[in-house]
Protein backbone atom coordinates (compact mmCIF):
# COMPACT_ATOMS: atom_id res chain seq x y z
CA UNK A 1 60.62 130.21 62.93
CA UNK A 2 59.21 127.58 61.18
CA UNK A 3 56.41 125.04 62.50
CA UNK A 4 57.17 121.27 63.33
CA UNK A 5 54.61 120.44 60.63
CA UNK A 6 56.77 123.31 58.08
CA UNK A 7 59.96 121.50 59.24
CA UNK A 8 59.07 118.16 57.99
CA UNK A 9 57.61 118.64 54.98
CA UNK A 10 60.91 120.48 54.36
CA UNK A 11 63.39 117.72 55.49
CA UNK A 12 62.11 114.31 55.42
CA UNK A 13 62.55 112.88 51.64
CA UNK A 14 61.55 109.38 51.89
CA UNK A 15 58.88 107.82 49.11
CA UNK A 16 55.89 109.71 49.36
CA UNK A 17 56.90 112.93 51.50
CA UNK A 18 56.18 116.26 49.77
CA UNK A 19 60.29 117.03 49.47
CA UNK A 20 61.12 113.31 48.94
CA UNK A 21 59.11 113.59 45.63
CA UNK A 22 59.97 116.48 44.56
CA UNK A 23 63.91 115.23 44.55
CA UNK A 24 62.78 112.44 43.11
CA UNK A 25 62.37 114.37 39.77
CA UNK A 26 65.80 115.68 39.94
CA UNK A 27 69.19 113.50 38.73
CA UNK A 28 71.33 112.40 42.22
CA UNK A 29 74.82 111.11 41.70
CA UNK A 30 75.08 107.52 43.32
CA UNK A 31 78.43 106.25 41.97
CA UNK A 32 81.27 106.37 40.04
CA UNK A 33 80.92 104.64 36.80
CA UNK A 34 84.57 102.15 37.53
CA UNK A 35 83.19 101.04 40.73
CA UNK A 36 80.84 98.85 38.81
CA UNK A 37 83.87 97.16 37.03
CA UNK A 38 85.14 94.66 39.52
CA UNK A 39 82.00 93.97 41.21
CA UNK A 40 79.09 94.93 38.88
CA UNK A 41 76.64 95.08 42.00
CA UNK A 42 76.44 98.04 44.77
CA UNK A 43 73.87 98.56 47.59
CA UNK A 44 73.17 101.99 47.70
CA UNK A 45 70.83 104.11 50.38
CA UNK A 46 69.29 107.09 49.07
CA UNK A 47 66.53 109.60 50.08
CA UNK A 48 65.59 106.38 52.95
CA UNK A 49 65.51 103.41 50.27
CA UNK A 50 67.71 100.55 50.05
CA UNK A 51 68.51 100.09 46.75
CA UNK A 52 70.81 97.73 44.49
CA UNK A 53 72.55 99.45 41.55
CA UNK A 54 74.19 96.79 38.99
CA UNK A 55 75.26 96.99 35.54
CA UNK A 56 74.28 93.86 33.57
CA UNK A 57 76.44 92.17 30.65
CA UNK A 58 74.47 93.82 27.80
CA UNK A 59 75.98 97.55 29.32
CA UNK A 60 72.52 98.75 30.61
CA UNK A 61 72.57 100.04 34.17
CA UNK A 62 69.62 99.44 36.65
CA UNK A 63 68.57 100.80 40.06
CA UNK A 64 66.05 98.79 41.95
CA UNK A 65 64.91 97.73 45.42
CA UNK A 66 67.57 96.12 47.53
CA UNK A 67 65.41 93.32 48.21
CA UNK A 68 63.77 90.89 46.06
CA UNK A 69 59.92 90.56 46.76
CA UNK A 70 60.26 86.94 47.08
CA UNK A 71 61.65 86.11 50.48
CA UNK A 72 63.44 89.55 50.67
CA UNK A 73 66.85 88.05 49.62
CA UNK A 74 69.56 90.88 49.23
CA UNK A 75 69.71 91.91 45.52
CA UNK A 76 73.33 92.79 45.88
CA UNK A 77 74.56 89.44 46.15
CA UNK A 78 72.57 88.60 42.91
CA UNK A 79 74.50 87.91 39.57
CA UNK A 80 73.96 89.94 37.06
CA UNK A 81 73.09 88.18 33.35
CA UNK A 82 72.98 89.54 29.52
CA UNK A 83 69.81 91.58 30.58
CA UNK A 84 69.55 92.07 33.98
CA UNK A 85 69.90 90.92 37.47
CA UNK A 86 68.78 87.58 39.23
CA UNK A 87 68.38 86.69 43.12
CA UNK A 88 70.67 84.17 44.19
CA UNK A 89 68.21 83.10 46.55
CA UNK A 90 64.86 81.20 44.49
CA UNK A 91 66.76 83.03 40.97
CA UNK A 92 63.80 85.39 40.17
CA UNK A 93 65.33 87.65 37.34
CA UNK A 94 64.75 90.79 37.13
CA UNK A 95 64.66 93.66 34.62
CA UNK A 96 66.57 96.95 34.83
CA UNK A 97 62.41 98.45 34.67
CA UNK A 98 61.16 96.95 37.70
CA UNK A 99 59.89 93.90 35.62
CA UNK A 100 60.26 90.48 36.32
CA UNK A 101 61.69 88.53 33.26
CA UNK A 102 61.69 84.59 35.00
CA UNK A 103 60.57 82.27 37.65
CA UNK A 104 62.43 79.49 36.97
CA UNK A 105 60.06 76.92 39.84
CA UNK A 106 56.67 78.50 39.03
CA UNK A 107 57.54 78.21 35.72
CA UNK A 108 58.04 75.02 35.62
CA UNK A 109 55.39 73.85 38.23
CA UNK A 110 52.73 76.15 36.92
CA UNK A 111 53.20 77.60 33.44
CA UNK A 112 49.85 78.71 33.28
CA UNK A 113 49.56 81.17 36.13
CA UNK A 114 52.35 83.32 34.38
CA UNK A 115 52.74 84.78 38.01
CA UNK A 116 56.46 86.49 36.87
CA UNK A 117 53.79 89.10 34.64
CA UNK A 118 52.17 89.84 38.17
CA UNK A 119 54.92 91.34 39.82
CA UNK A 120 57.12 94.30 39.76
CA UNK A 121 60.19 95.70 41.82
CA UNK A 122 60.57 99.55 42.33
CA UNK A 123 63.19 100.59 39.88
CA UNK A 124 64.58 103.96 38.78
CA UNK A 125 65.68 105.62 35.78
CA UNK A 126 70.03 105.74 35.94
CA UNK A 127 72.51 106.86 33.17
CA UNK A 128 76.00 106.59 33.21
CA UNK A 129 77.07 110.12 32.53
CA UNK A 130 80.70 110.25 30.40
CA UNK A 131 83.20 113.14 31.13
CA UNK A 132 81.06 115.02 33.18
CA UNK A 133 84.03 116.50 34.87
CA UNK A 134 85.39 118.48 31.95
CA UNK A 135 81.67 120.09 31.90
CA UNK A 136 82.01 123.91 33.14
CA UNK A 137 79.30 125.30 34.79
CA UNK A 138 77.61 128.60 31.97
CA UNK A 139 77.87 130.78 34.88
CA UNK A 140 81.48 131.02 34.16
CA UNK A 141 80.45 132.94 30.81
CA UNK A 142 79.21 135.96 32.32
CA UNK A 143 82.39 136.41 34.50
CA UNK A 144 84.18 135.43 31.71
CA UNK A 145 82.78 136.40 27.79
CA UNK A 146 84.56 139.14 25.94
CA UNK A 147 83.09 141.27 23.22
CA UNK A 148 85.36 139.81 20.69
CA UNK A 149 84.02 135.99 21.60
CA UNK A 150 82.34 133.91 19.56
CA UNK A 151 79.71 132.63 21.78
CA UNK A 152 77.49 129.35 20.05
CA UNK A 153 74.50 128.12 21.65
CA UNK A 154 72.85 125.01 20.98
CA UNK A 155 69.08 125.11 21.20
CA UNK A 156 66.25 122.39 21.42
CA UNK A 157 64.35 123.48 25.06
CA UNK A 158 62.83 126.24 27.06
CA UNK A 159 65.19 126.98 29.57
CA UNK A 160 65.09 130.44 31.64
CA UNK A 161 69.07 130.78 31.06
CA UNK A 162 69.14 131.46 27.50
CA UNK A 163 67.29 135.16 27.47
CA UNK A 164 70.54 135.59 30.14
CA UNK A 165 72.59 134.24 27.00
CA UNK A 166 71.14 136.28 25.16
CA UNK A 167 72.30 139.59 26.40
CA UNK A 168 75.94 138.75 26.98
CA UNK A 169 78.68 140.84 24.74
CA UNK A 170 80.67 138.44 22.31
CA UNK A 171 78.98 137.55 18.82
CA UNK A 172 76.12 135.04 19.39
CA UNK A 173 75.47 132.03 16.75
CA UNK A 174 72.53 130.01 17.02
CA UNK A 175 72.74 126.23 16.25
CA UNK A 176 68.66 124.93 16.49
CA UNK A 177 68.41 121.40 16.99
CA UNK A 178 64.22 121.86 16.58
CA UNK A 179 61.60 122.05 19.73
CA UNK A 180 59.46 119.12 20.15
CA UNK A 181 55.78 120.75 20.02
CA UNK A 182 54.68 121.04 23.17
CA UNK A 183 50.93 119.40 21.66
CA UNK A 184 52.86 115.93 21.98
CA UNK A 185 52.98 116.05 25.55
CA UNK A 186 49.39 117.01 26.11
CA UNK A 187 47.65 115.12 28.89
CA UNK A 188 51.23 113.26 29.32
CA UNK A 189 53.78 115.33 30.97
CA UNK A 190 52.84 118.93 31.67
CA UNK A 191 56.60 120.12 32.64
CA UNK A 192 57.89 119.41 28.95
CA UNK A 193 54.73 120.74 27.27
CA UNK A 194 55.58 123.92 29.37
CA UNK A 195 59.48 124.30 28.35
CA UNK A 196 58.20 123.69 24.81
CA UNK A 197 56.10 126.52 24.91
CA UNK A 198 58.81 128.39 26.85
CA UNK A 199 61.42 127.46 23.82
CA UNK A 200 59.07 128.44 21.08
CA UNK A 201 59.00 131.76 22.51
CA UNK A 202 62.29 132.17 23.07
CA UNK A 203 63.10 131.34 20.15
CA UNK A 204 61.12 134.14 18.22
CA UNK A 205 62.20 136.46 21.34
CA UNK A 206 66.11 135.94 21.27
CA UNK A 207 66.60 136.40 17.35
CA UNK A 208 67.79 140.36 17.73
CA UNK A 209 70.18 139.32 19.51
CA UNK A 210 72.41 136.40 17.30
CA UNK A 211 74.04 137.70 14.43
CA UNK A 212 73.74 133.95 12.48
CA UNK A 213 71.49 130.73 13.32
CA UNK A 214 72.12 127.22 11.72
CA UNK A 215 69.79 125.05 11.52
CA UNK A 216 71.08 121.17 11.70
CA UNK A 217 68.53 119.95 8.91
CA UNK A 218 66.87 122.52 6.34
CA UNK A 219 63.68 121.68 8.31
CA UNK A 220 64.97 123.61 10.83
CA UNK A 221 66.41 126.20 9.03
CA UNK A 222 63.45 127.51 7.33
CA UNK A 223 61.83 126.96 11.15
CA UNK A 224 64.33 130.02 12.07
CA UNK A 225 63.70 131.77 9.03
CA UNK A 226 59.48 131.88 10.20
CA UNK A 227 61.31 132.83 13.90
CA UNK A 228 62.23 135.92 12.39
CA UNK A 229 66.43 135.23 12.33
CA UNK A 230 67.81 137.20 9.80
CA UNK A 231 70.74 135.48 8.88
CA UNK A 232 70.57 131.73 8.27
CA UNK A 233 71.97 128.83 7.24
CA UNK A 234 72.04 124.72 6.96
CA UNK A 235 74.72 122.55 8.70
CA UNK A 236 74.18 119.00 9.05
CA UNK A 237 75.25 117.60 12.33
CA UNK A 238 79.11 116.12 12.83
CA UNK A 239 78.46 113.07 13.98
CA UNK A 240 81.67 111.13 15.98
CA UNK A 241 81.78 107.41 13.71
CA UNK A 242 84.99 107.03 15.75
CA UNK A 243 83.07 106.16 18.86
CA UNK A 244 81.95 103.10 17.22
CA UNK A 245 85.38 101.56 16.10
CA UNK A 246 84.91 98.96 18.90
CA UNK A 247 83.82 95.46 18.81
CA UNK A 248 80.27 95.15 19.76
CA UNK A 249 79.25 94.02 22.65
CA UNK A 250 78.97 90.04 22.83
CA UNK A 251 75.84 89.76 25.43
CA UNK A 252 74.10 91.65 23.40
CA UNK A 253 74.93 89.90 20.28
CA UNK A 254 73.89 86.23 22.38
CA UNK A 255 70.97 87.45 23.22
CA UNK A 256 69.00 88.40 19.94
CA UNK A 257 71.04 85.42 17.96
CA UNK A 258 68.86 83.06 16.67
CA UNK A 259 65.85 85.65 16.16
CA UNK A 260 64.58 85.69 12.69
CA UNK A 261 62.75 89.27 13.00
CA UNK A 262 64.25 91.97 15.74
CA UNK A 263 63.43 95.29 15.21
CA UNK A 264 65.03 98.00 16.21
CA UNK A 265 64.00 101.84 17.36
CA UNK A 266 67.31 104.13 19.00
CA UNK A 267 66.07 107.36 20.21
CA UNK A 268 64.78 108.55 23.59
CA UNK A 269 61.06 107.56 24.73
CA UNK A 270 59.09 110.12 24.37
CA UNK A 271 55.35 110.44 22.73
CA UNK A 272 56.72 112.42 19.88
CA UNK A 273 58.59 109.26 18.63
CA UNK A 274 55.88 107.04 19.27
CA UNK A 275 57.14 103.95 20.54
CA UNK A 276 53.12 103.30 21.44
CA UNK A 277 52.73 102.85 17.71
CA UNK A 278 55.97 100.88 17.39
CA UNK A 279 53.78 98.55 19.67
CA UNK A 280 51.05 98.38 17.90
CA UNK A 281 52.58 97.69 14.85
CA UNK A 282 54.54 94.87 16.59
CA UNK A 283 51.05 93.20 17.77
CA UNK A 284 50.07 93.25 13.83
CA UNK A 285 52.99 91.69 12.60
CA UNK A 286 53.56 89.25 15.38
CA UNK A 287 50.06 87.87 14.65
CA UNK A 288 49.80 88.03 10.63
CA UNK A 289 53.56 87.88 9.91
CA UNK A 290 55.84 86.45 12.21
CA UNK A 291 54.72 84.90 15.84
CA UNK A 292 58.48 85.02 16.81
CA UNK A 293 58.98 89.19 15.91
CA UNK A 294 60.58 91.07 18.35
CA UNK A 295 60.80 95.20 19.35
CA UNK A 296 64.39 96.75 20.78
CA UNK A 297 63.68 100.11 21.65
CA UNK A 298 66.90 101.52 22.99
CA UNK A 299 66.79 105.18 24.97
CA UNK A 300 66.82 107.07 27.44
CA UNK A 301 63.21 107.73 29.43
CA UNK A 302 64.18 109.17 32.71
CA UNK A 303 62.88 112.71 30.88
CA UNK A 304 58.74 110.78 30.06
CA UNK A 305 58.54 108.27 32.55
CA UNK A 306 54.49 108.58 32.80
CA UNK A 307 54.79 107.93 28.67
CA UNK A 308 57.31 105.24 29.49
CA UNK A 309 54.77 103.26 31.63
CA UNK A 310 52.01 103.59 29.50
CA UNK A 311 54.33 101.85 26.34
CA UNK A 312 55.41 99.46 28.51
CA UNK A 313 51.36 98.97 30.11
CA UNK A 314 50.55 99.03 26.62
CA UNK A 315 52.73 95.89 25.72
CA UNK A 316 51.78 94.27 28.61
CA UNK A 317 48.13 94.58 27.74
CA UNK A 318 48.44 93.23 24.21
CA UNK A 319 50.56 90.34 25.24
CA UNK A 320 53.69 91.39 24.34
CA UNK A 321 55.59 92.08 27.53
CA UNK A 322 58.03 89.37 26.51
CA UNK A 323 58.45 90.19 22.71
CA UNK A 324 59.40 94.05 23.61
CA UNK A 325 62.67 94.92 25.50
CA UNK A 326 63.31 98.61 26.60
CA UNK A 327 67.42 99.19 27.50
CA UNK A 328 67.03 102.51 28.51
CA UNK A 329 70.63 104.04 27.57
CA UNK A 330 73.56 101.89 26.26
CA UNK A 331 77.07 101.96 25.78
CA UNK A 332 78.54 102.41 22.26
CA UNK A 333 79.66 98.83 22.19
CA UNK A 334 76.16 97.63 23.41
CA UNK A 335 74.32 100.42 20.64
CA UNK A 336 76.94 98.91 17.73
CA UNK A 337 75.59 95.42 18.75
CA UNK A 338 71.83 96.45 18.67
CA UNK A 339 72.52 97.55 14.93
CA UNK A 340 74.22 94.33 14.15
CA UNK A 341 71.89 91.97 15.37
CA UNK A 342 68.64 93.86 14.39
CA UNK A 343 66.96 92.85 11.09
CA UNK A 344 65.39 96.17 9.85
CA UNK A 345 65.04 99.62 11.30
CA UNK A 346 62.01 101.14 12.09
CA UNK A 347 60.69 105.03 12.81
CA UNK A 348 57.15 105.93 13.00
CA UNK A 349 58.00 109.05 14.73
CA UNK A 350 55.86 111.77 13.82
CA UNK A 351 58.39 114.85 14.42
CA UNK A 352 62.24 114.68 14.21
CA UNK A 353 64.33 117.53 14.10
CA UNK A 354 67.11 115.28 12.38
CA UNK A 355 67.10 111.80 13.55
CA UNK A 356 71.15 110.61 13.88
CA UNK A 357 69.77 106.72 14.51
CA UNK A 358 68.78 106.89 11.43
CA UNK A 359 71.87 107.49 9.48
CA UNK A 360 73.39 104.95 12.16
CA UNK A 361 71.15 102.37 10.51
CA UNK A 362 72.70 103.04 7.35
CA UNK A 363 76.28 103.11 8.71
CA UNK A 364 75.56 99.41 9.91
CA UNK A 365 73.88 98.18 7.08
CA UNK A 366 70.32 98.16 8.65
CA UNK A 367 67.43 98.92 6.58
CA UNK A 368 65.44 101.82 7.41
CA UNK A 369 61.90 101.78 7.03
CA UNK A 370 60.52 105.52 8.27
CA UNK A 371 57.52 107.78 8.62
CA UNK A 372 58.09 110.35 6.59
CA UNK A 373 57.36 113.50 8.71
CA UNK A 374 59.29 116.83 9.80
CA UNK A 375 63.02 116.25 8.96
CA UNK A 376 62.91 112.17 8.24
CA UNK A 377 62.22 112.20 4.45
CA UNK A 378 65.40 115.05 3.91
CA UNK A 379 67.60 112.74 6.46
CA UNK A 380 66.70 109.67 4.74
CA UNK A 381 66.79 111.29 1.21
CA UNK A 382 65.97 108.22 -0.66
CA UNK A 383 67.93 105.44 0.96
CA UNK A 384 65.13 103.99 2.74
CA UNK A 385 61.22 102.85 2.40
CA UNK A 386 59.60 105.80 3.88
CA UNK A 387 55.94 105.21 4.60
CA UNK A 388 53.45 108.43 3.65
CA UNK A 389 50.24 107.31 5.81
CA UNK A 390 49.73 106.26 8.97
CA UNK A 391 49.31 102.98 8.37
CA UNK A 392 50.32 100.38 11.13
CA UNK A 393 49.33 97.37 9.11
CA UNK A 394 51.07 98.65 6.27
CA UNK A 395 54.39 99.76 8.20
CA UNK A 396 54.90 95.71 9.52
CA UNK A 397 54.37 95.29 5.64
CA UNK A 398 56.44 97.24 4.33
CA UNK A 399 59.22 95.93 7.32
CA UNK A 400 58.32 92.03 6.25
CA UNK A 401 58.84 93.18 2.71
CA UNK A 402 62.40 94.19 3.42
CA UNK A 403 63.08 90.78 5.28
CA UNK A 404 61.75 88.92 2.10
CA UNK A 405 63.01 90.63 -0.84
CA UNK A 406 66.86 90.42 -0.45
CA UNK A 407 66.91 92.40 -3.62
CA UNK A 408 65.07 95.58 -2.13
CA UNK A 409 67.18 94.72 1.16
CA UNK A 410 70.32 95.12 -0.83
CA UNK A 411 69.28 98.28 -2.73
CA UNK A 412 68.18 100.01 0.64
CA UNK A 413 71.62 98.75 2.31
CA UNK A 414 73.65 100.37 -0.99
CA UNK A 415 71.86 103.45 -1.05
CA UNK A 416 72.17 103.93 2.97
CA UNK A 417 76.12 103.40 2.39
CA UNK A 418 75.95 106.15 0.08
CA UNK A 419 73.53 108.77 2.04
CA UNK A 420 76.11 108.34 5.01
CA UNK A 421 78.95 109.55 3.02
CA UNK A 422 77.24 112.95 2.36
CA UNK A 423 78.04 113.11 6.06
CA UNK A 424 81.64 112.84 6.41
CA UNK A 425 83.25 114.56 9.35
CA UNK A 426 85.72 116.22 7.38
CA UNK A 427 83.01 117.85 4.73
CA UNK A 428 80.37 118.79 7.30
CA UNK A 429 83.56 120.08 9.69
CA UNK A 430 84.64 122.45 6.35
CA UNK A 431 80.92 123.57 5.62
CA UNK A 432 80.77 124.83 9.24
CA UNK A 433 83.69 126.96 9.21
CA UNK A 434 82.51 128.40 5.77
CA UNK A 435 79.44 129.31 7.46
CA UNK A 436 80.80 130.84 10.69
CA UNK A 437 83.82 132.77 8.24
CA UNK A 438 86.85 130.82 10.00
């Protein structure tokens, strides 16, 4: 039987209860994606909170408190605008992170007191998850694999399933998409430091057991090779161009027109890719180069939300909470827009696995200026300015250079155009079925 006290802690999940956060940590399905297309607002009450879900005109999705701070005014008769949504009460606007972008009376009556930078809404991570009901549950497999399967597992994470995966009868091929090291998360997010250990020894424990493993880049082949696989091989990743045969998105477009300098980051936040230095940099180039500069970083961060808050802290604390916009995840047409209207690419991520955004870059016609650690240099492969030191004043030079030299520009575009076609569907399609003998 269990105690009152035992009860509670088990069943009440509001903000701050033992259960309430632990739920917190977990994904909870709140809508379906077309309800937001007639009326792009929708109160929603979850785990006790009323919140306001809304998708603004740039694509990105937010989930905040119901009601704004300022009079408590219901959120979910706000209008939603190119990057997120306003009150329809005193039209505070606010960002899909909890920030709040404008004041439009206190900043007109007092400009100095910059009182929007004081103040904050609770706001949480949502994605807009695509097909998710043609996903079938891996359970399935061990009801259903037959010796004379072909089973292929895709690997980047510790996860207690795959020594399960392991051990099941059909042929086993092992596509590695690279572990982040779990050093990166250090002091920052001790869950993902602990899958990444869990992954690195699964990796090295599993290899008996698959007859072939590819590795995506040849980074991470020879990575399997040191595992101890016996058999492998190098298949670049098949990436879907189709998916961006679209127009892009017009909000988006509207919003960064007019900007001499945006530049642009895709890829998830996380302290591996180190947006922190992005930021940095940005500080540098905004005060020796360009007062005007801009940073997009576009990704996901629902996985590093304490790294999350200490980029954004970060920009806030060198003045930049206005020159750096995080989208969180896009759609397609709001990602083909970002690549349009940015004026360089930039990576100072210190361990990729692969990097698609990059080759994305080159698809639009974005230079790429890039770190050049773990997989970058063989992804880039000579079709952009790849930076060998660690150099933030140097990286916003090297990105300035590319804005003023229209001859390098042009030379990094061309060679981009040509890197991408050593990726074409149909050639990395054939070189996987030569490798897996179909």
């Amino acid at each position: 039987m269990l105690s009152e006290d035992q009860n509670r802690r088990l069943t009440e999940v509001g903000a701050g209860t033992p259960m309430g956060e632990l739920l917190r940590r977990y994904w909870m399905p709140i809508a379906a994606v077309a309800e937001l297309d007639d009326k792009p607002t929708k109160p929603v009450r979850l785990m006790g909170e009323d919140l306001v879900l809304y998708k603004d005109r740039s694509g990105n999705y937010g989930l905040v408190d119901r009601h704004c701070p300022h009079r408590r005014a219901d959120l979910s008769y706000g209008w939603v605008e190119d990057c997120g949504l306003r009150c329809h009460y005193h039209g505070w606007l606010w960002e899909h992170t909890g920030r709040c972008l404008q004041q439009p009376f206190e900043e007109t009556a007092h400009p100095e007191a910059r009182f929007k930078d004081r103040v904050r809404i609770k706001a949480y991570a949502v994605e807009a998850k695509a097909d998710v009901a043609e996903v079938r549950s891996y359970r399935r497999l061990f009801r259903e694999a037959r010796p004379d399967d072909l089973l292929i597992v895709h690997f980047s994470m510790g996860h207690e399933v795959i020594d399960q995966l392991a051990k099941l009868p059909p042929r086993k091929v092992l596509v590695y998409h690279n572990i982040t090291p779990p050093e990166f998360f250090g002091g920052i997010n001790p869950h993902a430091a602990a899958h990444a250990r869990l992954g690195l020894r699964q990796l090295a424990r599993v290899a008996p057991a698959f007859e072939l493993a590819i590795g995506v880049s040849e980074f991470n082949r020879k990575a399997l090779a040191e595992a101890g696989y016996a058999k492998t091989a190098q298949v670049a990743l098949l990436i879907d161009w189709g998916r961006f045969s679209g127009p892009p998105n017009e909000a988006v477009l509207a919003r960064w027109r007019g900007f001499r300098t945006v530049l642009l980051f895709v890829g998830r936040i996380s302290p591996n890719k180190r947006q922190d230095d992005l930021v940095r940099m940005l500080a540098y180039y905004r005060r020796c180069i360009d007062p005007e500069a801009h940073l997009v970083l576009v990704g996901a961060f629902r996985d590093q939300p304490q790294y999350h808050a200490r980029v954004a802290a970060l920009a806030e604390r060198l003045g930049l909470g206005g020159a750096v916009a995080f989208t969180s995840i896009v759609d397609d047409s709001s990602l083909l827009a970002h690549y349009r209207a940015a004026s360089c690419f930039v990576s100072l991520s210190e361990h990729e696995g692969f990097g698609v955004p990059l080759l994305e870059a080159m698809r639009f016609r974005l230079p790429v200026v890039a770190y050049d650690a773990a997989a970058v240099g063989e992804t880039v492969n000579g079709a952009g300015l790849l930076l060998h030191r660690r150099d933030l004043a140097e990286a916003a030079e090297a990105v300035a250079l590319v804005g003023e030299r229209m001859d390098l520009r042009e030379r990094l575009v061309a060679a981009g155009e040509r890197r991408v076609m050593d990726f074409d569907p149909d050639r990395v399609a054939e070189r996987m079925r030569e490798v897996l003998g179909l």
